[in-house]
N, C-alpha and C. Protein backbone atom coordinates (compact mmCIF):
# COMPACT_ATOMS: atom_id res chain seq x y z
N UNK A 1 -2.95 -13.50 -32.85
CA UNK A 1 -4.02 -14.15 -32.13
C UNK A 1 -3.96 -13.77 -30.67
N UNK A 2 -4.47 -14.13 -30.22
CA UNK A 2 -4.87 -13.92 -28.31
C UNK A 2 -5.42 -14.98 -28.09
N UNK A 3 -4.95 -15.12 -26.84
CA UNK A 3 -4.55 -15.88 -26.00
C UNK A 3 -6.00 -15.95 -25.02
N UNK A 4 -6.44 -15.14 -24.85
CA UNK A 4 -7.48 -15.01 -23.90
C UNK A 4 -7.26 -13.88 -23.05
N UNK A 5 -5.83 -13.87 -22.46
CA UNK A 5 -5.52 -12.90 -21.62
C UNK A 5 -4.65 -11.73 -21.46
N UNK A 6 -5.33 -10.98 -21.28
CA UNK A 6 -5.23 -9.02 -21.51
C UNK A 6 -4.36 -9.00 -20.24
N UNK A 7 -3.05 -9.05 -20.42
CA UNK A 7 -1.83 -8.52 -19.53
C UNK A 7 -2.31 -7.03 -19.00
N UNK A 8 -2.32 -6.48 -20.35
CA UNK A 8 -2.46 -4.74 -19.76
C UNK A 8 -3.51 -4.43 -18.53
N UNK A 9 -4.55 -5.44 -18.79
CA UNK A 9 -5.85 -5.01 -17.89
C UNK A 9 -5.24 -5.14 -16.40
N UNK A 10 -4.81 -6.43 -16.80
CA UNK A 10 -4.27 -6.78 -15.01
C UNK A 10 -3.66 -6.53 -14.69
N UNK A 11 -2.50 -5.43 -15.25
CA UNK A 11 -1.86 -4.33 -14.54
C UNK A 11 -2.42 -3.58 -14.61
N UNK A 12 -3.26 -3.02 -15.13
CA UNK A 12 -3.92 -1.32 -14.83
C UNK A 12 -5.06 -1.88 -13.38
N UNK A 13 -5.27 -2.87 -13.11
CA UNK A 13 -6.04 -3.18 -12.20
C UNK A 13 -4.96 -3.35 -11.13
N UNK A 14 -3.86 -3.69 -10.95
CA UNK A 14 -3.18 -3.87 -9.61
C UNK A 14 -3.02 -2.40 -9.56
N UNK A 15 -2.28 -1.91 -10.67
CA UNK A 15 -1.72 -0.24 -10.74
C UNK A 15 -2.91 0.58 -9.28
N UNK A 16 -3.92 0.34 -9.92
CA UNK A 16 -5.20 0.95 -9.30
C UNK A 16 -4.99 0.27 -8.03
N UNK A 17 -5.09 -0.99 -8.14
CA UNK A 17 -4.95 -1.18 -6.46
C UNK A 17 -3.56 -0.72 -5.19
N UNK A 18 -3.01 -0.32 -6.14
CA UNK A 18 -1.23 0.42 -5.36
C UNK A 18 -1.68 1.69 -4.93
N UNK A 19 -2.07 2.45 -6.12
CA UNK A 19 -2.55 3.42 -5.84
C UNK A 19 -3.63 3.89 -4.88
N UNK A 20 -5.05 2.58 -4.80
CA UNK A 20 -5.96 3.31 -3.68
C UNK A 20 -4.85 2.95 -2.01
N UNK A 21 -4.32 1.73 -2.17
CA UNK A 21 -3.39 1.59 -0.68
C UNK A 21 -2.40 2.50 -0.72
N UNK A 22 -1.90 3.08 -1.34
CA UNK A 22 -0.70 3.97 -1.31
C UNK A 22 -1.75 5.28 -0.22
N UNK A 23 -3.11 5.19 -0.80
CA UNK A 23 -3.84 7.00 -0.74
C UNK A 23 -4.06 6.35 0.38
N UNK A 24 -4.69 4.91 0.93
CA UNK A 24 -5.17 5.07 2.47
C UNK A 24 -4.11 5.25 3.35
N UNK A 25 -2.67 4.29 2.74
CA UNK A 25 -1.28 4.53 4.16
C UNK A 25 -0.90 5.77 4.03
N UNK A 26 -1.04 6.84 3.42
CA UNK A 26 -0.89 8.27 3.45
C UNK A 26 -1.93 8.56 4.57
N UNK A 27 -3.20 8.89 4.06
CA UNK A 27 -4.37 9.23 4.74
C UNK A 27 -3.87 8.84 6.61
N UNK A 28 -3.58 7.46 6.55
CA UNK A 28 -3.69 6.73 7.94
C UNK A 28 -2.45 7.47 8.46
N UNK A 29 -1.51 7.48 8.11
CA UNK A 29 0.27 8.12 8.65
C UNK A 29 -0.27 9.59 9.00
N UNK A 30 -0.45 10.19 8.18
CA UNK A 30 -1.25 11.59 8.81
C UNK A 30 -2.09 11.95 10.18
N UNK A 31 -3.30 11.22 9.79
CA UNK A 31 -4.10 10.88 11.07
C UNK A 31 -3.05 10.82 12.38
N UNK A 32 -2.05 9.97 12.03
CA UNK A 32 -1.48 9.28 13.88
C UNK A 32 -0.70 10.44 14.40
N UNK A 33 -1.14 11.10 15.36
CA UNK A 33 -0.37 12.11 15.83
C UNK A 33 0.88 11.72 17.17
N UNK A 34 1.66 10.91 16.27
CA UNK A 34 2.64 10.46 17.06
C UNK A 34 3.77 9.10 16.72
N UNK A 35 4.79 9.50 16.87
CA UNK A 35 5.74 8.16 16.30
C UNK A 35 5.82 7.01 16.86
N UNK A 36 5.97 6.17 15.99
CA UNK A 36 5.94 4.41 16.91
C UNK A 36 6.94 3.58 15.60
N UNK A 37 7.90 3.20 16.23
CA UNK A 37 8.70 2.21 15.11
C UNK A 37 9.01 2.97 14.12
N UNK A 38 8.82 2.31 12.47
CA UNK A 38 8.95 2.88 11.15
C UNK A 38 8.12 4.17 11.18
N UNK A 39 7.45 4.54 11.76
CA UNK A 39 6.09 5.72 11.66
C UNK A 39 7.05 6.74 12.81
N UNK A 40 8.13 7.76 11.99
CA UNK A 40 8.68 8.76 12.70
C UNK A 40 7.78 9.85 12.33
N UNK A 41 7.66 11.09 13.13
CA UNK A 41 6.79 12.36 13.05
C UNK A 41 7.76 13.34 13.57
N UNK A 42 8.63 14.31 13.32
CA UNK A 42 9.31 15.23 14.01
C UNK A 42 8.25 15.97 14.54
N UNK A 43 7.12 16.66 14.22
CA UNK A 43 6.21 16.86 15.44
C UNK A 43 5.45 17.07 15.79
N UNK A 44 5.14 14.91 16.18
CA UNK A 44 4.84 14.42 17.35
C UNK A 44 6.15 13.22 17.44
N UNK A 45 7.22 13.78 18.37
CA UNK A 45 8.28 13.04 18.94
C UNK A 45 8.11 11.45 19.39
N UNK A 46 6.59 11.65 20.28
CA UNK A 46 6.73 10.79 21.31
C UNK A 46 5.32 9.69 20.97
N UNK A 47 5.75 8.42 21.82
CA UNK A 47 4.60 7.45 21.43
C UNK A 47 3.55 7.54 22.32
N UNK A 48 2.15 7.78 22.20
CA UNK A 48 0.92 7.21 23.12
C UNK A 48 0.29 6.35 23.34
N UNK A 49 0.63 5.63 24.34
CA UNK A 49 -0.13 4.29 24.68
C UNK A 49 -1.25 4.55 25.70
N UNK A 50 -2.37 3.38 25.50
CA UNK A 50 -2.96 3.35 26.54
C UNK A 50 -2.62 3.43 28.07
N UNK A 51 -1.38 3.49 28.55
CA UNK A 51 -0.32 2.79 29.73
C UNK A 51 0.56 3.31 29.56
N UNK A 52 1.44 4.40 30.99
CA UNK A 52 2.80 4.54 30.62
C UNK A 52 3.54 3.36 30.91
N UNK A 53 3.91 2.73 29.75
CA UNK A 53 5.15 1.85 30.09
C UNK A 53 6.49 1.91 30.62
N UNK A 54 6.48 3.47 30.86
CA UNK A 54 7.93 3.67 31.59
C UNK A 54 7.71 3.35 32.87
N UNK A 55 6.65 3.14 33.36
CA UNK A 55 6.09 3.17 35.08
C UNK A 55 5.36 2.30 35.02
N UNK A 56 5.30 1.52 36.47
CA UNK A 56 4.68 0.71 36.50
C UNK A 56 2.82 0.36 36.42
N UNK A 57 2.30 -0.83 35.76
CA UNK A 57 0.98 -0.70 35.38
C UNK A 57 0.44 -0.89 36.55
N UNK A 58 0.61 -1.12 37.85
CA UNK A 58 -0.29 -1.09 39.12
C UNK A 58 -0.82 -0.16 39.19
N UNK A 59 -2.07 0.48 39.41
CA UNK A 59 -3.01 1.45 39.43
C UNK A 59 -3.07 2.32 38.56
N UNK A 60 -2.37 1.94 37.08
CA UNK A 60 -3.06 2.82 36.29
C UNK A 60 -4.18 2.47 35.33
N UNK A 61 -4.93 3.68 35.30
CA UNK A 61 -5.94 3.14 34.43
C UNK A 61 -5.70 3.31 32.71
N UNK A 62 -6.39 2.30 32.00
CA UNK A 62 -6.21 2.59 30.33
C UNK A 62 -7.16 3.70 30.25
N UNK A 63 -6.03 4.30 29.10
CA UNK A 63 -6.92 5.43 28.55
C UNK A 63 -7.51 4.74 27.33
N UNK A 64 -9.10 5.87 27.26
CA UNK A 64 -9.49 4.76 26.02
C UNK A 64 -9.29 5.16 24.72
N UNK A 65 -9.56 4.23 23.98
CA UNK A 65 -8.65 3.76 22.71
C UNK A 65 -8.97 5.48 21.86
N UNK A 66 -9.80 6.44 22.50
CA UNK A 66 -9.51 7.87 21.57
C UNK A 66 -8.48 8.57 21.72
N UNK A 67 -7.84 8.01 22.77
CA UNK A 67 -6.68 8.98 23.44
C UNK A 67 -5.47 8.36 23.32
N UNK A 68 -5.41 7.33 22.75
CA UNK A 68 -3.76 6.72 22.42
C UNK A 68 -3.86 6.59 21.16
N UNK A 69 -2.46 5.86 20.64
CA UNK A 69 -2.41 5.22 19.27
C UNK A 69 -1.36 3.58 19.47
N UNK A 70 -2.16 2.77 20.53
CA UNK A 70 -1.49 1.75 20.43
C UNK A 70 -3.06 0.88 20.18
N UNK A 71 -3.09 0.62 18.85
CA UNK A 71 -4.41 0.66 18.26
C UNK A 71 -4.26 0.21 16.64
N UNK A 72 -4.97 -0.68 16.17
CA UNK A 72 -4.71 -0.92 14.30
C UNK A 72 -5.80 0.38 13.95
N UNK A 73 -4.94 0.45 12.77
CA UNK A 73 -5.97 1.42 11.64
C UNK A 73 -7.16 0.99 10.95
N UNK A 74 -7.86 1.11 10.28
CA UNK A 74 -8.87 0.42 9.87
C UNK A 74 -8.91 1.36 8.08
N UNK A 75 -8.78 1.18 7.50
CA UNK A 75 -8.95 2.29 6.26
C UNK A 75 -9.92 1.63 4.89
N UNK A 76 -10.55 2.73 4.86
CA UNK A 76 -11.81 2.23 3.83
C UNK A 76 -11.62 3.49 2.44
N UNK A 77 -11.56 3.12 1.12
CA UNK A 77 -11.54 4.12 0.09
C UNK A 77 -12.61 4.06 -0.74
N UNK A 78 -13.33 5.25 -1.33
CA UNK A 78 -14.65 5.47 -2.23
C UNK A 78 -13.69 5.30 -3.38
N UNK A 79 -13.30 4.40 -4.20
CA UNK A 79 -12.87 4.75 -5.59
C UNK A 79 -13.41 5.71 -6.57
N UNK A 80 -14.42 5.55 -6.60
CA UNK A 80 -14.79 6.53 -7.24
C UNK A 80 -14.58 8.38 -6.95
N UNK A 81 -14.72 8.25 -5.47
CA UNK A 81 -14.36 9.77 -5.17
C UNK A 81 -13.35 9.99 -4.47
N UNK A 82 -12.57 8.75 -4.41
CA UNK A 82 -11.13 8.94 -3.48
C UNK A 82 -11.27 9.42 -1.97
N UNK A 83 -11.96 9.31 -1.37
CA UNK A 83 -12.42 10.02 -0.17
C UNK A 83 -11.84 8.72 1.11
N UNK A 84 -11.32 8.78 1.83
CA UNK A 84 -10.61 7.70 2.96
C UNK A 84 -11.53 8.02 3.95
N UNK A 85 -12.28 6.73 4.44
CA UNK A 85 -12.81 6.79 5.93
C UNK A 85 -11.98 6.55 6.52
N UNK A 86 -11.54 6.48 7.96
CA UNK A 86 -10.31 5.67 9.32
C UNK A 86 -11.57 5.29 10.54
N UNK A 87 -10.94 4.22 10.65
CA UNK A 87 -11.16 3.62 12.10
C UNK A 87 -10.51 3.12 12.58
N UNK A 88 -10.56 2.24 13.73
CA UNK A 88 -9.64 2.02 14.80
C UNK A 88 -10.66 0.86 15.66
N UNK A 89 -9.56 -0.05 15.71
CA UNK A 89 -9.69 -1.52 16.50
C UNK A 89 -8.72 -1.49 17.80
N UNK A 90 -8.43 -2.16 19.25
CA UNK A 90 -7.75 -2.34 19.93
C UNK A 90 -6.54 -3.36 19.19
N UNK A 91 -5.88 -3.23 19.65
CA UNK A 91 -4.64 -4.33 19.65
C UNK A 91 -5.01 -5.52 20.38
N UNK A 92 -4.92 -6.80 20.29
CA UNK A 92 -4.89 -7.89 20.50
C UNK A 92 -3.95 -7.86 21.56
N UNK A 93 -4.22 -8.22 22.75
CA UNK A 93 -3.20 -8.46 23.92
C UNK A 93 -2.63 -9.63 24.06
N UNK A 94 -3.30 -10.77 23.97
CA UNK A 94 -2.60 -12.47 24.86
C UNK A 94 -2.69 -13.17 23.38
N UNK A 95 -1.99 -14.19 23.39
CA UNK A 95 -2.29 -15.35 22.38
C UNK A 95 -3.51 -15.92 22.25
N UNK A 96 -3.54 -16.90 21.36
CA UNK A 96 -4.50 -17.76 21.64
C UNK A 96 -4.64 -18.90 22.05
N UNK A 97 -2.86 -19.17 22.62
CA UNK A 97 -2.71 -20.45 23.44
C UNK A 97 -1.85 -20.14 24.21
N UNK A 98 -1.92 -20.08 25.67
CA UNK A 98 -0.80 -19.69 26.10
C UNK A 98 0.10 -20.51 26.94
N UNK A 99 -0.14 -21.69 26.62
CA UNK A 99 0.52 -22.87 26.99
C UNK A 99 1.49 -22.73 25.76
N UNK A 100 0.97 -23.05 24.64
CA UNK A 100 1.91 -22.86 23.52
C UNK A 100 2.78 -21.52 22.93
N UNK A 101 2.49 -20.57 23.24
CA UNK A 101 3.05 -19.06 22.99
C UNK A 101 2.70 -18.31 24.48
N UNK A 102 3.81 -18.25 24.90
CA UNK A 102 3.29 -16.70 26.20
C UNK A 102 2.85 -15.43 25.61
N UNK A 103 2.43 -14.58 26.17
CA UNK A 103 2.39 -13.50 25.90
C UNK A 103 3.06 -12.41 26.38
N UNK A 104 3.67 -11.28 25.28
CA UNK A 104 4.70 -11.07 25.61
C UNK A 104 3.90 -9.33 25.85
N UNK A 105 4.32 -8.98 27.17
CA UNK A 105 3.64 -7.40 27.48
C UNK A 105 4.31 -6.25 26.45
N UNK A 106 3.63 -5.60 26.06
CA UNK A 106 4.44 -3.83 25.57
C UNK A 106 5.79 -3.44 26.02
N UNK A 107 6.61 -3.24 25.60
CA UNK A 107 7.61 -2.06 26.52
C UNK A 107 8.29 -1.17 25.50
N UNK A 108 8.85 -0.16 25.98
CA UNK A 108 9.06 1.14 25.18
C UNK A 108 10.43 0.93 24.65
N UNK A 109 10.65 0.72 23.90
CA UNK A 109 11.74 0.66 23.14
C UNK A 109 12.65 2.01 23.23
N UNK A 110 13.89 1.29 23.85
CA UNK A 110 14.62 2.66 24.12
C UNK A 110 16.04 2.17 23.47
N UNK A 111 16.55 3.20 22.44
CA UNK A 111 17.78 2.58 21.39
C UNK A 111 18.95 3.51 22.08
């Protein structure tokens, strides 16, 4: 008898869903021409921010968000044709309370 519910389906349906996120964090890791954290690139060594953070931010200007990668990904997949769009949002700078959480600035992580 059955039960009602098809185990197999709802793994071949997550399966599918591993698989289209597996193809966009590929797609997206490619795109970033440059390492930050877990995201190493032998070569592109170095990180791009809007801001050198090694120097101080008094008179510099942001570069805009085409020219860095301190920035979220945005990733969209055609299932049907596997094809990955990318976009790109700013990073969120301050909290949303900052009485209750400060905000804590960028700095370059040096190990």
């Amino acid at each position: 008898g059955s039960s009602g519910i098809n185990a197999e389906y709802g793994e071949t349906l997550e399966l599918q869903n591993i698989a289209l996120n597996a193809c966009q964090t590929i797609e997206s890791a490619c795109a970033r021409k440059e390492s930050r954290g877990a995201h190493a690139r032998e070569d592109f060594p170095d990180r791009i921010d809007e801001f050198d953070y090694k120097e101080s931010l008094e008179g510099q200007e942001r570069k805009p968000l085409a020219e860095h990668w301190r920035k979220h990904t945005l990733s969209y997949q055609n299932a049907e044709t596997g094809e990955t769009t990318l976009d790109y949002r700013p990073v969120i700078d301050i909290t949303l309370d900052e009485e209750e959480c400060q905000t804590v600035p960028p700095v370059i992580r040096a190990y």
